[in-house]
N, C-alpha and C. Protein backbone atom coordinates (compact mmCIF):
# COMPACT_ATOMS: atom_id res chain seq x y z
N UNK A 1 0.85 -1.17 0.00
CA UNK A 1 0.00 0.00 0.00
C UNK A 1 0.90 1.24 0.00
N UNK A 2 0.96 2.27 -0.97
CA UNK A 2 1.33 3.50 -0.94
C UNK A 2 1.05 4.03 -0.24
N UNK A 3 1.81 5.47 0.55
CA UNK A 3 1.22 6.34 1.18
C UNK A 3 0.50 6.91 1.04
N UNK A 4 -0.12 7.39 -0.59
CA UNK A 4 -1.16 7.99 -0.93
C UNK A 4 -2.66 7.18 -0.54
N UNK A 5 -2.36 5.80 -1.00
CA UNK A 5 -3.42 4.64 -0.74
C UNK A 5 -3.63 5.11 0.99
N UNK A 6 -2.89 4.77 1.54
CA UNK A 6 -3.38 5.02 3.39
C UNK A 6 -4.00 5.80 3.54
N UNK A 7 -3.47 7.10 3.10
CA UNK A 7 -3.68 8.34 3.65
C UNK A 7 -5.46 8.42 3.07
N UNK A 8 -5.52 8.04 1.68
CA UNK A 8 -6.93 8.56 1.34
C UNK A 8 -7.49 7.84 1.78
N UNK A 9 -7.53 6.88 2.59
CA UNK A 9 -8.45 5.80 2.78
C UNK A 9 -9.24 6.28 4.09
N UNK A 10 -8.20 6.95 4.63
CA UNK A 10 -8.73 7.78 5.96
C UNK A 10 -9.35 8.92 5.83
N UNK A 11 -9.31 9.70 5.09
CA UNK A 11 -9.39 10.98 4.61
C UNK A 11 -11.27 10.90 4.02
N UNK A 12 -11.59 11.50 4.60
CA UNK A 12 -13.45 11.67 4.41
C UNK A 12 -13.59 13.17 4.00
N UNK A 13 -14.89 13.40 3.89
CA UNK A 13 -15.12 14.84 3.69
C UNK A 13 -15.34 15.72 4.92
N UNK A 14 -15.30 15.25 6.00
CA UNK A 14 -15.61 15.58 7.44
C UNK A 14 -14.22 15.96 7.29
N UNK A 15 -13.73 17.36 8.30
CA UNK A 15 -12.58 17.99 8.46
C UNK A 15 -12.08 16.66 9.74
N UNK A 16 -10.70 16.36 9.34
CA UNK A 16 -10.05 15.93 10.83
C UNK A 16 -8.80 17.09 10.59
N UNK A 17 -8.37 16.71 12.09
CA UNK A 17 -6.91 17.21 12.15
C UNK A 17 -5.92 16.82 11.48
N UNK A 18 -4.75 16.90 11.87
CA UNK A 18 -3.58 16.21 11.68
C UNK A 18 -3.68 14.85 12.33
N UNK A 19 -3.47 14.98 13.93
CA UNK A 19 -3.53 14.37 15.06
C UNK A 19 -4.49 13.07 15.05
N UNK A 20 -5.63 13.41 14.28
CA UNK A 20 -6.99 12.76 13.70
C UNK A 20 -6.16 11.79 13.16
N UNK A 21 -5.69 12.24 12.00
CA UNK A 21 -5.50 11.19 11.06
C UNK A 21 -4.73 10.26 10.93
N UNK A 22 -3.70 11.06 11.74
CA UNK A 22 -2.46 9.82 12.38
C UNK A 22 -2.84 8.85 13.22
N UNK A 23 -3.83 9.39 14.02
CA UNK A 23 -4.22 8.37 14.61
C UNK A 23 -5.22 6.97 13.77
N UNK A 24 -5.75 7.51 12.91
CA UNK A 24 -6.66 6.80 12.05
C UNK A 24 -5.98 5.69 10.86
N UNK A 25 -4.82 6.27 10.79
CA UNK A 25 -3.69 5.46 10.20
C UNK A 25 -3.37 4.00 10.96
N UNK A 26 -2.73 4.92 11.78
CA UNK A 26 -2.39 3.77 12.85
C UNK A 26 -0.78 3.22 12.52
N UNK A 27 -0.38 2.69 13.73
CA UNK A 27 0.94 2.60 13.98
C UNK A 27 1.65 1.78 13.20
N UNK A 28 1.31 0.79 12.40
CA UNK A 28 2.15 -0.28 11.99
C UNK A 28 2.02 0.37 10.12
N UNK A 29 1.24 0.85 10.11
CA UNK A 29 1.35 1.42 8.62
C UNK A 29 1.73 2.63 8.58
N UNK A 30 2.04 3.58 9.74
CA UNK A 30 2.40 4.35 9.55
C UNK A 30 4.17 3.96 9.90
N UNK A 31 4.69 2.87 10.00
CA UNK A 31 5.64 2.75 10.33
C UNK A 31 6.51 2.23 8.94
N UNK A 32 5.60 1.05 9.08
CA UNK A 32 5.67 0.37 7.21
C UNK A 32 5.78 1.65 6.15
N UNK A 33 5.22 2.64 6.23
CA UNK A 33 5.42 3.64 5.37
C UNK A 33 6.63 4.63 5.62
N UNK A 34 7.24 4.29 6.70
CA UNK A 34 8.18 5.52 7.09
C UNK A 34 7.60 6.95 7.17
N UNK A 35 6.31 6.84 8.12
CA UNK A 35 5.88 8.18 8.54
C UNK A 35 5.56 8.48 9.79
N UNK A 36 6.31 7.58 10.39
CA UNK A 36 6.19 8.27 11.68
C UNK A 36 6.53 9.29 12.53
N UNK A 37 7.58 9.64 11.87
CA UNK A 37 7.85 11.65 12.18
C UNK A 37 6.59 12.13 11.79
N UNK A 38 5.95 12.98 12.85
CA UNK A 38 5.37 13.81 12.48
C UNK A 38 5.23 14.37 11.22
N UNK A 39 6.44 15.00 11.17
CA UNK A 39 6.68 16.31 9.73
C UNK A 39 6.91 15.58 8.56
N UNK A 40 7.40 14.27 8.51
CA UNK A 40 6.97 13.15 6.80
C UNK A 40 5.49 12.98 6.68
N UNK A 41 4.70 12.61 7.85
CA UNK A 41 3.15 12.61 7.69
C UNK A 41 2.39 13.64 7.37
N UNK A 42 3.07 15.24 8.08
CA UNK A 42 2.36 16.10 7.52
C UNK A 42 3.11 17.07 6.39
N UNK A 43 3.80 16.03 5.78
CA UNK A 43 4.28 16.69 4.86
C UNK A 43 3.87 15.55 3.21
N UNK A 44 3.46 14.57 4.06
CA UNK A 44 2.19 13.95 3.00
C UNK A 44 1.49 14.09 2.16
N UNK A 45 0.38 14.68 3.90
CA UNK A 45 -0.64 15.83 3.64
C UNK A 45 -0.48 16.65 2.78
N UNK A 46 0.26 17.68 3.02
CA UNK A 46 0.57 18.13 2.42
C UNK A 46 0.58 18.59 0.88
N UNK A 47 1.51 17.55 0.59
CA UNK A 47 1.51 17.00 -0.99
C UNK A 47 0.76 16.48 -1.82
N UNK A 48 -0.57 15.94 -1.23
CA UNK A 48 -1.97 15.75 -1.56
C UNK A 48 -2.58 16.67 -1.91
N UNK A 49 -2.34 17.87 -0.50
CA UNK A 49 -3.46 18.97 -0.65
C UNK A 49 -2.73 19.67 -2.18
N UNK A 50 -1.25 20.20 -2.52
CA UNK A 50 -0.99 20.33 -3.29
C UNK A 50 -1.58 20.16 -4.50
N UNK A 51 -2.20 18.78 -4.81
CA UNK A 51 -2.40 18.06 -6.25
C UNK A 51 -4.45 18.58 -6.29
N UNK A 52 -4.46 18.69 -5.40
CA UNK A 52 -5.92 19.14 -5.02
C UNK A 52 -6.75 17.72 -4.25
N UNK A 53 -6.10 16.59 -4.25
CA UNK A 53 -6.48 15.58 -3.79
C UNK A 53 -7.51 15.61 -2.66
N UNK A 54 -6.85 16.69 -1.63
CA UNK A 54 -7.15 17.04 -0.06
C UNK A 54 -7.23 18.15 -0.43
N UNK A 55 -8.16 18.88 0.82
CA UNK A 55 -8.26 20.64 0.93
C UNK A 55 -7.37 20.70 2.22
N UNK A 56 -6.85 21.77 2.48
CA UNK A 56 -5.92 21.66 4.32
C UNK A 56 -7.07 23.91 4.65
N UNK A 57 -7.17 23.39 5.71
CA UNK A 57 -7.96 24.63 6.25
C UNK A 57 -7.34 24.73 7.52
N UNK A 58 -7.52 26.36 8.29
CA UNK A 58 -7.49 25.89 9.83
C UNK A 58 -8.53 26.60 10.76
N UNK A 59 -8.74 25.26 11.47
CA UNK A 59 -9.46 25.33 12.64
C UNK A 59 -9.75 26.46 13.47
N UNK A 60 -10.84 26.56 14.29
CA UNK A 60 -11.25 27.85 14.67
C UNK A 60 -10.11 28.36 15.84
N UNK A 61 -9.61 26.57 16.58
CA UNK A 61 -8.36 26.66 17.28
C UNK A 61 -6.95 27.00 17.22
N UNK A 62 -6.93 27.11 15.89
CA UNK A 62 -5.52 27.38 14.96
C UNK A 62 -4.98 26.08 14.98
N UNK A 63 -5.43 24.80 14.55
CA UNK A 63 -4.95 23.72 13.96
C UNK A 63 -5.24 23.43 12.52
N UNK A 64 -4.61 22.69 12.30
CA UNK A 64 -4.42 22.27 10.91
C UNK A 64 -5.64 21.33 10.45
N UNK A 65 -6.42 21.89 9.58
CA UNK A 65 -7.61 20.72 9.30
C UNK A 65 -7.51 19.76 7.63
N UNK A 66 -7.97 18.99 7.35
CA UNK A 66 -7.59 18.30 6.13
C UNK A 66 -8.94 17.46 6.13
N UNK A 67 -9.51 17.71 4.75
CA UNK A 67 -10.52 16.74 4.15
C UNK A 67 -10.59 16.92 2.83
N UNK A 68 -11.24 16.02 2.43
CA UNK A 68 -11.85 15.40 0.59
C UNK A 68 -12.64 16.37 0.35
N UNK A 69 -12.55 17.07 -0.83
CA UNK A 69 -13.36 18.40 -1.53
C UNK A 69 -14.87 17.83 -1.79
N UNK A 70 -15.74 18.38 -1.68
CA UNK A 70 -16.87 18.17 -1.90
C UNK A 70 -17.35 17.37 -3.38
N UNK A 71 -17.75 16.48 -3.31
CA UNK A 71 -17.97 15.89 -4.51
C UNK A 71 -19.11 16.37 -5.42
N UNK A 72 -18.80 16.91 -6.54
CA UNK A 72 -19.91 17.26 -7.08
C UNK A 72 -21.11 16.39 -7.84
N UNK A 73 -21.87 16.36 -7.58
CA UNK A 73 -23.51 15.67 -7.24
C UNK A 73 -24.08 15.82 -8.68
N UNK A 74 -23.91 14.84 -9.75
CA UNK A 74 -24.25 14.60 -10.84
C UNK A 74 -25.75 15.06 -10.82
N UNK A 75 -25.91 16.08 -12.12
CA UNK A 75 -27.40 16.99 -12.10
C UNK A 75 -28.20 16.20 -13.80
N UNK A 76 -29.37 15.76 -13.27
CA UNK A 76 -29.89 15.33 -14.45
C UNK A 76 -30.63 16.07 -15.38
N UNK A 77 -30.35 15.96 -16.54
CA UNK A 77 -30.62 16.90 -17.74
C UNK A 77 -29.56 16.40 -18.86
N UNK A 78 -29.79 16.98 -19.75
CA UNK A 78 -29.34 17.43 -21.00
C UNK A 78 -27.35 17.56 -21.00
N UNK A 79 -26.69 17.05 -21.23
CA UNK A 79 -25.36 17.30 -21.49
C UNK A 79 -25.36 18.83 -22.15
N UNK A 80 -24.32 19.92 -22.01
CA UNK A 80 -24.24 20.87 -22.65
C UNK A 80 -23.16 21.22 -22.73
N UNK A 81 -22.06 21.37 -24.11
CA UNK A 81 -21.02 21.24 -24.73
C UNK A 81 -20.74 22.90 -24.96
């Protein structure tokens, strides 16, 4: 499993933290991946949010938030070119 594979697998449209998601990972894949420094995991992130993969926002607390962009909701009608 890639790090990209982990990471999105956790990754919902609900905002988590950082802290969230590491934890949601979990220890043996985050180890298997060589991300258990902190700053390789959130520098992951990161690199996701980059590609547009992830959005990164912050919290009303001043933490770091990260989720899946809103999916846009197929509208029925007519194709228009």
């Amino acid at each position: 499993m890639s790090s990209t594979s982990a990471l999105m697998a956790v990754i919902t449209s609900e905002p988590a933290s950082t802290s969230e998601l590491y934890d949601r990972v979990g220890y043996p894949t985050l180890a298997r991946l060589g991300l258990i420094p902190y700053h390789a995991f959130r520098a992951e992130l990161a690199a996701l949010a980059a590609t547009g993969s992830i959005e990164r926002d912050t919290a009303p607390d001043g933490s770091t938030i990260w989720r899946r962009p809103d999916e846009i909701e197929p509208v029925d009608g007519p194709i228009l070119a």
